[in-house]
C-alpha atoms as a PDB file:
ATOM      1  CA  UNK A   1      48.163 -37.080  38.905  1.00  0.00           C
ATOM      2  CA  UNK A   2      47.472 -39.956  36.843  1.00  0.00           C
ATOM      3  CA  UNK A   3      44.203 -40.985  38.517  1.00  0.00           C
ATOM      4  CA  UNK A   4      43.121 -37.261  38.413  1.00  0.00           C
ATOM      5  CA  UNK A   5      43.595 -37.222  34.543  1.00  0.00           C
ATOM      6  CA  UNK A   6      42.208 -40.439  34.007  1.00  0.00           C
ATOM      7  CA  UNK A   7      38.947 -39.658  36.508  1.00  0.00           C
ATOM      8  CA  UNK A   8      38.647 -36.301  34.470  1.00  0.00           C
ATOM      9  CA  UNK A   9      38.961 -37.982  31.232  1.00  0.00           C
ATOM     10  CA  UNK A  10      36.072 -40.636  32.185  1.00  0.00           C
ATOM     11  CA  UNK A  11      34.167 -37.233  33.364  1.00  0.00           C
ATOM     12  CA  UNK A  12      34.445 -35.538  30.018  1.00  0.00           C
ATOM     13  CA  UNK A  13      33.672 -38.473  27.827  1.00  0.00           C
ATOM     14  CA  UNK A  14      30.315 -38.550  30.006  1.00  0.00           C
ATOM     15  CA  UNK A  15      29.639 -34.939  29.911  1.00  0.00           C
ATOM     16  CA  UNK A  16      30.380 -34.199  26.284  1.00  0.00           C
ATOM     17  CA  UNK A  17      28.525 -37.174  24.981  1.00  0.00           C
ATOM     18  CA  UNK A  18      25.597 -36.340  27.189  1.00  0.00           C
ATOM     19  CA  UNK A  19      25.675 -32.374  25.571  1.00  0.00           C
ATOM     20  CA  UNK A  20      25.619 -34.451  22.083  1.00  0.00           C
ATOM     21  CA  UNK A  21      23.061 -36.357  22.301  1.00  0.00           C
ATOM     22  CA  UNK A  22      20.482 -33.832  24.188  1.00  0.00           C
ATOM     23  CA  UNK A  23      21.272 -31.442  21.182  1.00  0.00           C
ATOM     24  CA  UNK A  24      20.999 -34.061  18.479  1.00  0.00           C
ATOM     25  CA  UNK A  25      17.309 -34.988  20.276  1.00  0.00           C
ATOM     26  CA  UNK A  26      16.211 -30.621  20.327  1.00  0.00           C
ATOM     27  CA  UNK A  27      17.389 -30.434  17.319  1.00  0.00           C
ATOM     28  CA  UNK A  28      15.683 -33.190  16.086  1.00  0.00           C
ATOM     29  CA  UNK A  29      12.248 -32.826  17.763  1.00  0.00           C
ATOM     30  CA  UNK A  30       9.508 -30.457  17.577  1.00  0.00           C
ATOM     31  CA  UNK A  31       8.731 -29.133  20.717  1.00  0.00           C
ATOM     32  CA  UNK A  32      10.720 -25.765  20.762  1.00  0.00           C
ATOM     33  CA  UNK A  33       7.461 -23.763  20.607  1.00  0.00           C
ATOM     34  CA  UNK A  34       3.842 -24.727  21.841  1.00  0.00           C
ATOM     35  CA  UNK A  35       0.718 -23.147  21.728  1.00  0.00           C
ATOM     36  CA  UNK A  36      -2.380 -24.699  23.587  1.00  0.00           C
ATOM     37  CA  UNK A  37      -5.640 -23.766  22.643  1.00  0.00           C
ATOM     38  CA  UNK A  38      -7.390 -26.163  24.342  1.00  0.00           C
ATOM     39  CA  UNK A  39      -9.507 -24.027  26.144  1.00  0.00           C
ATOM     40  CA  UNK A  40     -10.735 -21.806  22.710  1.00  0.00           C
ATOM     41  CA  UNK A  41     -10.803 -25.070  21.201  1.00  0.00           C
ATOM     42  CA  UNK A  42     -13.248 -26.764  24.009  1.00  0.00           C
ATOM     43  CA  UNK A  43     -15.408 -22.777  23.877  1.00  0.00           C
ATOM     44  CA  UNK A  44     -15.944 -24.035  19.607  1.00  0.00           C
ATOM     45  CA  UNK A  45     -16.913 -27.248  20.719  1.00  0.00           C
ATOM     46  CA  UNK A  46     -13.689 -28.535  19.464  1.00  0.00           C
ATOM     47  CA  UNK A  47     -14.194 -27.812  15.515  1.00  0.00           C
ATOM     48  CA  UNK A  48     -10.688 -26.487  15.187  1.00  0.00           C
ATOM     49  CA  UNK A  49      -7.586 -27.900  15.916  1.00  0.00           C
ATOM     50  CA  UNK A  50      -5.532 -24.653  17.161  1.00  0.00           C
ATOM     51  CA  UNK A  51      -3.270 -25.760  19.163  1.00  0.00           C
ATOM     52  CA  UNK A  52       0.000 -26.883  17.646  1.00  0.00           C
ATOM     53  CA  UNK A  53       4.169 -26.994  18.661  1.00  0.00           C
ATOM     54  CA  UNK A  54       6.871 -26.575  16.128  1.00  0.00           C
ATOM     55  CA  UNK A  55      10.948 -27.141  15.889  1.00  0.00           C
ATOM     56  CA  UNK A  56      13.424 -25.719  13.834  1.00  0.00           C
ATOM     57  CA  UNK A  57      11.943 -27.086  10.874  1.00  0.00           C
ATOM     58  CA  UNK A  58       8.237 -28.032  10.814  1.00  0.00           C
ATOM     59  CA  UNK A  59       4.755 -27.168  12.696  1.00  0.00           C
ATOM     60  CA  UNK A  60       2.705 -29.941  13.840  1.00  0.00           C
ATOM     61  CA  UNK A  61      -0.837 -29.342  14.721  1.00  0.00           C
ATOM     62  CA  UNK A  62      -3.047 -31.554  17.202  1.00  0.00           C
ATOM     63  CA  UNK A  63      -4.194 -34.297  15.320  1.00  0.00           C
ATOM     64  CA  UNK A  64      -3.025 -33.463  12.131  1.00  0.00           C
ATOM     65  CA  UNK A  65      -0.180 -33.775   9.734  1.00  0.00           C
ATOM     66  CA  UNK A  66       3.499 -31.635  10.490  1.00  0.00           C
ATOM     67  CA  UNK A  67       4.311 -28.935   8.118  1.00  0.00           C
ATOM     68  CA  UNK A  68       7.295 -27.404   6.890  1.00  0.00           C
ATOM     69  CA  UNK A  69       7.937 -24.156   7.553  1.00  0.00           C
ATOM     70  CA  UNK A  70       8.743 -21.592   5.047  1.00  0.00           C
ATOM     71  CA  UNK A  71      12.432 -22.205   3.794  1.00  0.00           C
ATOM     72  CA  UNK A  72      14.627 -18.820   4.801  1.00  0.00           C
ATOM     73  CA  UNK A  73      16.918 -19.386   1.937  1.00  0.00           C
ATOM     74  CA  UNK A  74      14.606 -19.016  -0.683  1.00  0.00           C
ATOM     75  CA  UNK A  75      12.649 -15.469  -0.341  1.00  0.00           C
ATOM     76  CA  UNK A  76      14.432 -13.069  -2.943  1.00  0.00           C
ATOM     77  CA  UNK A  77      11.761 -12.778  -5.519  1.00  0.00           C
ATOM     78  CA  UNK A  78       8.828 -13.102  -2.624  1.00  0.00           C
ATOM     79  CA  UNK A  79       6.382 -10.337  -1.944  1.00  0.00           C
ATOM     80  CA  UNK A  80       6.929 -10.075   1.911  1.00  0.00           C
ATOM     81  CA  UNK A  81       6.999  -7.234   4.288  1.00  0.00           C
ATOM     82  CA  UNK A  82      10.032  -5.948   5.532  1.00  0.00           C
ATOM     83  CA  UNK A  83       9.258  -7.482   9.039  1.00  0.00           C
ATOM     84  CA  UNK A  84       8.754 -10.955   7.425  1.00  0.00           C
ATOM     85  CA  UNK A  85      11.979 -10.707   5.812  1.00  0.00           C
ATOM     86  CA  UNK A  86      13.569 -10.076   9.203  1.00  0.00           C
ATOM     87  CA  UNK A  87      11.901 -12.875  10.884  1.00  0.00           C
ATOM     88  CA  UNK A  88      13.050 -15.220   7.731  1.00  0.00           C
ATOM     89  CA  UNK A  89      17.147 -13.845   8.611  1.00  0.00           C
ATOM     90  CA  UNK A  90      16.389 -14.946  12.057  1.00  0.00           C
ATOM     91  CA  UNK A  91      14.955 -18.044  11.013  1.00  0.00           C
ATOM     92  CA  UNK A  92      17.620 -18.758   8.679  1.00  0.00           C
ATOM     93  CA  UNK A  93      20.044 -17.923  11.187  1.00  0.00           C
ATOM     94  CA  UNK A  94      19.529 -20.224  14.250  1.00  0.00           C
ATOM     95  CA  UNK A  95      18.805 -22.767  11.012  1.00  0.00           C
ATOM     96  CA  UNK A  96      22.540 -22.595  10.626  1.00  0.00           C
ATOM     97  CA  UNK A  97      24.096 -22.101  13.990  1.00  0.00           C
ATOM     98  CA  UNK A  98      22.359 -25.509  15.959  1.00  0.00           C
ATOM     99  CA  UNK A  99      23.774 -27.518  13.495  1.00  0.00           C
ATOM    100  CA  UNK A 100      26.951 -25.603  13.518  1.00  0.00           C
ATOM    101  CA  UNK A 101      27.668 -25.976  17.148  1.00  0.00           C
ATOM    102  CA  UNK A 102      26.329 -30.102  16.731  1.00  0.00           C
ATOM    103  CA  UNK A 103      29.519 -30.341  13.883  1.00  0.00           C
ATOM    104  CA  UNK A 104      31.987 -28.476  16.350  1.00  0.00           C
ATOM    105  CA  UNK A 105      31.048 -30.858  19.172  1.00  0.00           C
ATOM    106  CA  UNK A 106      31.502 -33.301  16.655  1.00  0.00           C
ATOM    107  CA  UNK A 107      34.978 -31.953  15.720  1.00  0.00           C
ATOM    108  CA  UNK A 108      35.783 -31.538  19.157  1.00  0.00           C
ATOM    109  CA  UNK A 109      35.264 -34.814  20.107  1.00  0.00           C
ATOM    110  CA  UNK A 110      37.874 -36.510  17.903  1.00  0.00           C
ATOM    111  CA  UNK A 111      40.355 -34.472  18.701  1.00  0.00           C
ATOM    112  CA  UNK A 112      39.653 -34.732  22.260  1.00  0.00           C
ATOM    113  CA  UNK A 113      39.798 -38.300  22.329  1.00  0.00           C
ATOM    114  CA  UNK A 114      43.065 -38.146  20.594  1.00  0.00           C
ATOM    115  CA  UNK A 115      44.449 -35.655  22.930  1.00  0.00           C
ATOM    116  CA  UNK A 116      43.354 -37.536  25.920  1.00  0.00           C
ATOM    117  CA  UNK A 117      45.193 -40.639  24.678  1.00  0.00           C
ATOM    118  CA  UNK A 118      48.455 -38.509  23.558  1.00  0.00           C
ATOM    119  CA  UNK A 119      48.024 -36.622  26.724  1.00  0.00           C
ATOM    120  CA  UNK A 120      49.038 -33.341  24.355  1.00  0.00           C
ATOM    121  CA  UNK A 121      48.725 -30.008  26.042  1.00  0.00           C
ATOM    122  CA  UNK A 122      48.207 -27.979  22.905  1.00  0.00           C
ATOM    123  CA  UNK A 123      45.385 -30.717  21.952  1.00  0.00           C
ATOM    124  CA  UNK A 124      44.311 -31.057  24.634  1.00  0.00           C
ATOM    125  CA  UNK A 125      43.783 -26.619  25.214  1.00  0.00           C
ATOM    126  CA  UNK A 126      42.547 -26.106  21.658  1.00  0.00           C
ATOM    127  CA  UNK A 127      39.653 -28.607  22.062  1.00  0.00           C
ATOM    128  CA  UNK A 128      38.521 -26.885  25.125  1.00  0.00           C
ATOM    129  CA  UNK A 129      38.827 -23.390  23.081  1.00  0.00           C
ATOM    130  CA  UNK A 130      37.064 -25.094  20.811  1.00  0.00           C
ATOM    131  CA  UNK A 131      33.718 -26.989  22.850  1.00  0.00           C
ATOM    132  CA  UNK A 132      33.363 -23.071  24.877  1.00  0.00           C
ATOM    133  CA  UNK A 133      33.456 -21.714  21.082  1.00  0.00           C
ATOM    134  CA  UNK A 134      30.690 -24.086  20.200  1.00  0.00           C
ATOM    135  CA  UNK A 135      29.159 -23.249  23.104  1.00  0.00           C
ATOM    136  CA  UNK A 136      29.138 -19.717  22.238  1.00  0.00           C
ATOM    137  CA  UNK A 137      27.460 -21.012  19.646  1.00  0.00           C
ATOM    138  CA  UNK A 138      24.956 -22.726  20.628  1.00  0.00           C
ATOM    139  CA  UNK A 139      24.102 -19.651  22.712  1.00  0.00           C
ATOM    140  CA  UNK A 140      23.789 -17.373  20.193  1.00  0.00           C
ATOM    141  CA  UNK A 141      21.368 -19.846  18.321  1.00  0.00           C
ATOM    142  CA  UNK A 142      19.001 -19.998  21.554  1.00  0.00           C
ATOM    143  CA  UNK A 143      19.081 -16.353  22.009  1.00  0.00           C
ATOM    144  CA  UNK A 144      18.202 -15.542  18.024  1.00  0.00           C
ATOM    145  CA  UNK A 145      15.183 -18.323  18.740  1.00  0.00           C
ATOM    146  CA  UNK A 146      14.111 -16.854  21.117  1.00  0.00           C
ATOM    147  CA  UNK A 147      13.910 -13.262  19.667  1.00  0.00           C
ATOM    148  CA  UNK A 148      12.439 -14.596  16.646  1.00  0.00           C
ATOM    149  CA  UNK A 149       9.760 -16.699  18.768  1.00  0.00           C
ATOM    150  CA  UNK A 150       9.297 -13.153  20.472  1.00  0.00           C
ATOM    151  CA  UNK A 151       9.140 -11.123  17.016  1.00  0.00           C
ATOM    152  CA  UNK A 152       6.656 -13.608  15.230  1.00  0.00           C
ATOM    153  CA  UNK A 153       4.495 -13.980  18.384  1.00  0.00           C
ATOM    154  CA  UNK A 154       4.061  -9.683  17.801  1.00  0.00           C
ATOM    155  CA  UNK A 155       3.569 -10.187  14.069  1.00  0.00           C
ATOM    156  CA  UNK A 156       0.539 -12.848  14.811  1.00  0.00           C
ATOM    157  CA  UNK A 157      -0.767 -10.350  17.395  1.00  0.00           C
ATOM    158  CA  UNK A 158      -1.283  -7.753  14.890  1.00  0.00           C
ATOM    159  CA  UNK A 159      -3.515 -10.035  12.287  1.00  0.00           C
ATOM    160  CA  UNK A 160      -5.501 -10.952  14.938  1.00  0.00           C
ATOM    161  CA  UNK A 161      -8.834  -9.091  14.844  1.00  0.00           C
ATOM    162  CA  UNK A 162      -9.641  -9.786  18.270  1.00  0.00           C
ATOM    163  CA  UNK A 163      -6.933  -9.702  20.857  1.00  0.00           C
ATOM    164  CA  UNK A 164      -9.225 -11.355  23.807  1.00  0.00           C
ATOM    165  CA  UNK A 165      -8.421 -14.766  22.355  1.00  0.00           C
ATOM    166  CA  UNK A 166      -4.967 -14.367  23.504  1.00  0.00           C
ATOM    167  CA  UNK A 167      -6.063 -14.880  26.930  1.00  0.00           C
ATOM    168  CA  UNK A 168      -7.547 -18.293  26.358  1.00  0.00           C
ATOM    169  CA  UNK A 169      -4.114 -19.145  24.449  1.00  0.00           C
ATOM    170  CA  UNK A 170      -0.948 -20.903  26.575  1.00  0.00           C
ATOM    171  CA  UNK A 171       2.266 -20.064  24.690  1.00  0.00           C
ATOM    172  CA  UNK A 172       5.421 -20.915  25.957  1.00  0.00           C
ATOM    173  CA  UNK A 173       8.980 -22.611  24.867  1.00  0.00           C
ATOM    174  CA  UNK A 174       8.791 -26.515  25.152  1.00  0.00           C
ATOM    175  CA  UNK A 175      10.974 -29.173  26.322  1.00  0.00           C
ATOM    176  CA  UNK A 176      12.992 -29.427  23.135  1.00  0.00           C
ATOM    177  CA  UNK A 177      14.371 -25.932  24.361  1.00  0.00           C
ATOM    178  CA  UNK A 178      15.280 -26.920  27.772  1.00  0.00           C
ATOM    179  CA  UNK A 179      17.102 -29.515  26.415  1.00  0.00           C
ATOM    180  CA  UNK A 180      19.594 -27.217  24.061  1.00  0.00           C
ATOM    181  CA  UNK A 181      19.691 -25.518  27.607  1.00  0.00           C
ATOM    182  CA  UNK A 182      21.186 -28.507  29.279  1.00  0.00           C
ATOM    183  CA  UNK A 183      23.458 -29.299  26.319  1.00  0.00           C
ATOM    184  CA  UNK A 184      24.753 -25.592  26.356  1.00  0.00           C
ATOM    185  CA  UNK A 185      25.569 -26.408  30.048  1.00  0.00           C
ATOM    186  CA  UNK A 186      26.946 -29.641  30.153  1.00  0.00           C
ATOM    187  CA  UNK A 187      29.056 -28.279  26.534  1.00  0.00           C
ATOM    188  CA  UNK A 188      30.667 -24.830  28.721  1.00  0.00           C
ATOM    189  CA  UNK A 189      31.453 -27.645  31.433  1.00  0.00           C
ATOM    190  CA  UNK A 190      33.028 -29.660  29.027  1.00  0.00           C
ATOM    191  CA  UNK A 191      35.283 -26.869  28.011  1.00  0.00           C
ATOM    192  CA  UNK A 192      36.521 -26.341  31.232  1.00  0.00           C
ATOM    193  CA  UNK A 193      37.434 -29.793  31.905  1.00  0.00           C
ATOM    194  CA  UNK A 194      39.276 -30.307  28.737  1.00  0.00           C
ATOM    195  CA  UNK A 195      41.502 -26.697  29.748  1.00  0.00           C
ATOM    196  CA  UNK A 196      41.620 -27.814  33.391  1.00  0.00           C
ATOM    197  CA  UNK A 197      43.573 -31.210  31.897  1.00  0.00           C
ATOM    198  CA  UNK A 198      45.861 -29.155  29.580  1.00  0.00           C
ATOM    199  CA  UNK A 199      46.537 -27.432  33.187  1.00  0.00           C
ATOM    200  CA  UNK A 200      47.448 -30.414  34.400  1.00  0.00           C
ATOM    201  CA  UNK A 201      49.124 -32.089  31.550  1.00  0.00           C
ATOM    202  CA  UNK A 202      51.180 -28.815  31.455  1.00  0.00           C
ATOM    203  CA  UNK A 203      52.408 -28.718  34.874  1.00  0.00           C
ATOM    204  CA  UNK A 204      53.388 -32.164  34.968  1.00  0.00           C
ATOM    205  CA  UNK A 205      55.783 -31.524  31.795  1.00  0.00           C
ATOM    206  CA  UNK A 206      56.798 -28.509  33.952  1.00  0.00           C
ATOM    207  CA  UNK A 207      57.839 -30.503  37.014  1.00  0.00           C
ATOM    208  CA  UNK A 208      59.365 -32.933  35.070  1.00  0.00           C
ATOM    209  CA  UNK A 209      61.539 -30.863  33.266  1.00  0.00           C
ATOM    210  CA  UNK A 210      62.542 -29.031  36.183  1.00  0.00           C
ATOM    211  CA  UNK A 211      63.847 -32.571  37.814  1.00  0.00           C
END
């Protein structure tokens, strides 16, 4: 029993610190979103730079400076549509809920490393509630990303005058994406570990009280 805790305990440590870092990196980076134009840009004789990739916070176009993009906080008094307010609550909303999920793995990493040492059942269950509720999370966040990238992508279909450029455009989700994917993984699996020890920790108490 002991080596079984102690193996899953080494096993968890990995796992959750792995899910931290790879969301710290996505969130961090800005490769959520890229659009390659290198083909439309090669049929101009390369005048423009179009193609660009973008993060949570900031676009960043081929050889030029990153720019922020517009801050979904701040849009009360703005003269926007009605669909550009929506896509500014979706913005604003997976805004909040990466970083959310990147404090509750925080959270859930003292107390896990405190309940691993106490060997605490209750601990030892809430901070597996609590990594699959930050997974949840983290979930949401991805899916409201990708419904906004969805619901913007429409929005810059409709300005366009011509809609044959579209076929010389890639667009498609980036790198910085498939990493939240991994760290919504590896968090779910770190969840499970944490209530498969309480499982253990709590029939061990239930053996030895029985004896």
């Amino acid at each position: 029993m002991r080596v079984n805790l102690g193996a899953l305990s080494l096993f968890v440590a990995l796992v959750g610190l792995s899910s931290f870092i790879f969301l710290v990196v996505a969130i961090a980076t800005d490769f959520w979103y890229i659009i390659d134009a290198s083909k439309l840009e090669a049929s101009r004789n390369g005048t423009d730079a179009l193609s660009s990739h973008s993060g949570l916070w900031r676009t960043c176009r081929v050889r030029s400076e990153c720019y922020p993009l517009i801050n979904p906080f701040w849009h009360e008094n703005a003269n926007i549509t009605d669909s550009h307010r929506q896509l500014l609550y979706m913005h604003g909303t997976f805004v909040i809920l990466m970083p959310l999920s990147l404090i509750l793995m925080i959270f859930g990493g003292m107390t896990g490393f405190i309940s691993i040492l106490a060997r605490a059942y209750l601990l030892l269950l809430m901070t597996g509630l609590l990594f699959l509720f930050g997974a949840l999370v983290t979930l949401t966040g991805i899916s409201v990303y990708i419904a906004y990238s969805a619901a913007a992508f429409q929005e810059a279909v409709c300005l366009l005058r011509s809609k044959d450029l579209l076929v010389e455009v890639d667009i498609r989700f980036g790198w910085s994406l498939a990493l939240v994917w991994i760290s919504f993984v590896a968090e779910v699996l770190t969840g499970a570990v944490f209530l498969l020890a309480a499982r253990i920790v709590g029939l061990k108490r239930q053996r030895e009280q029985a004896l």
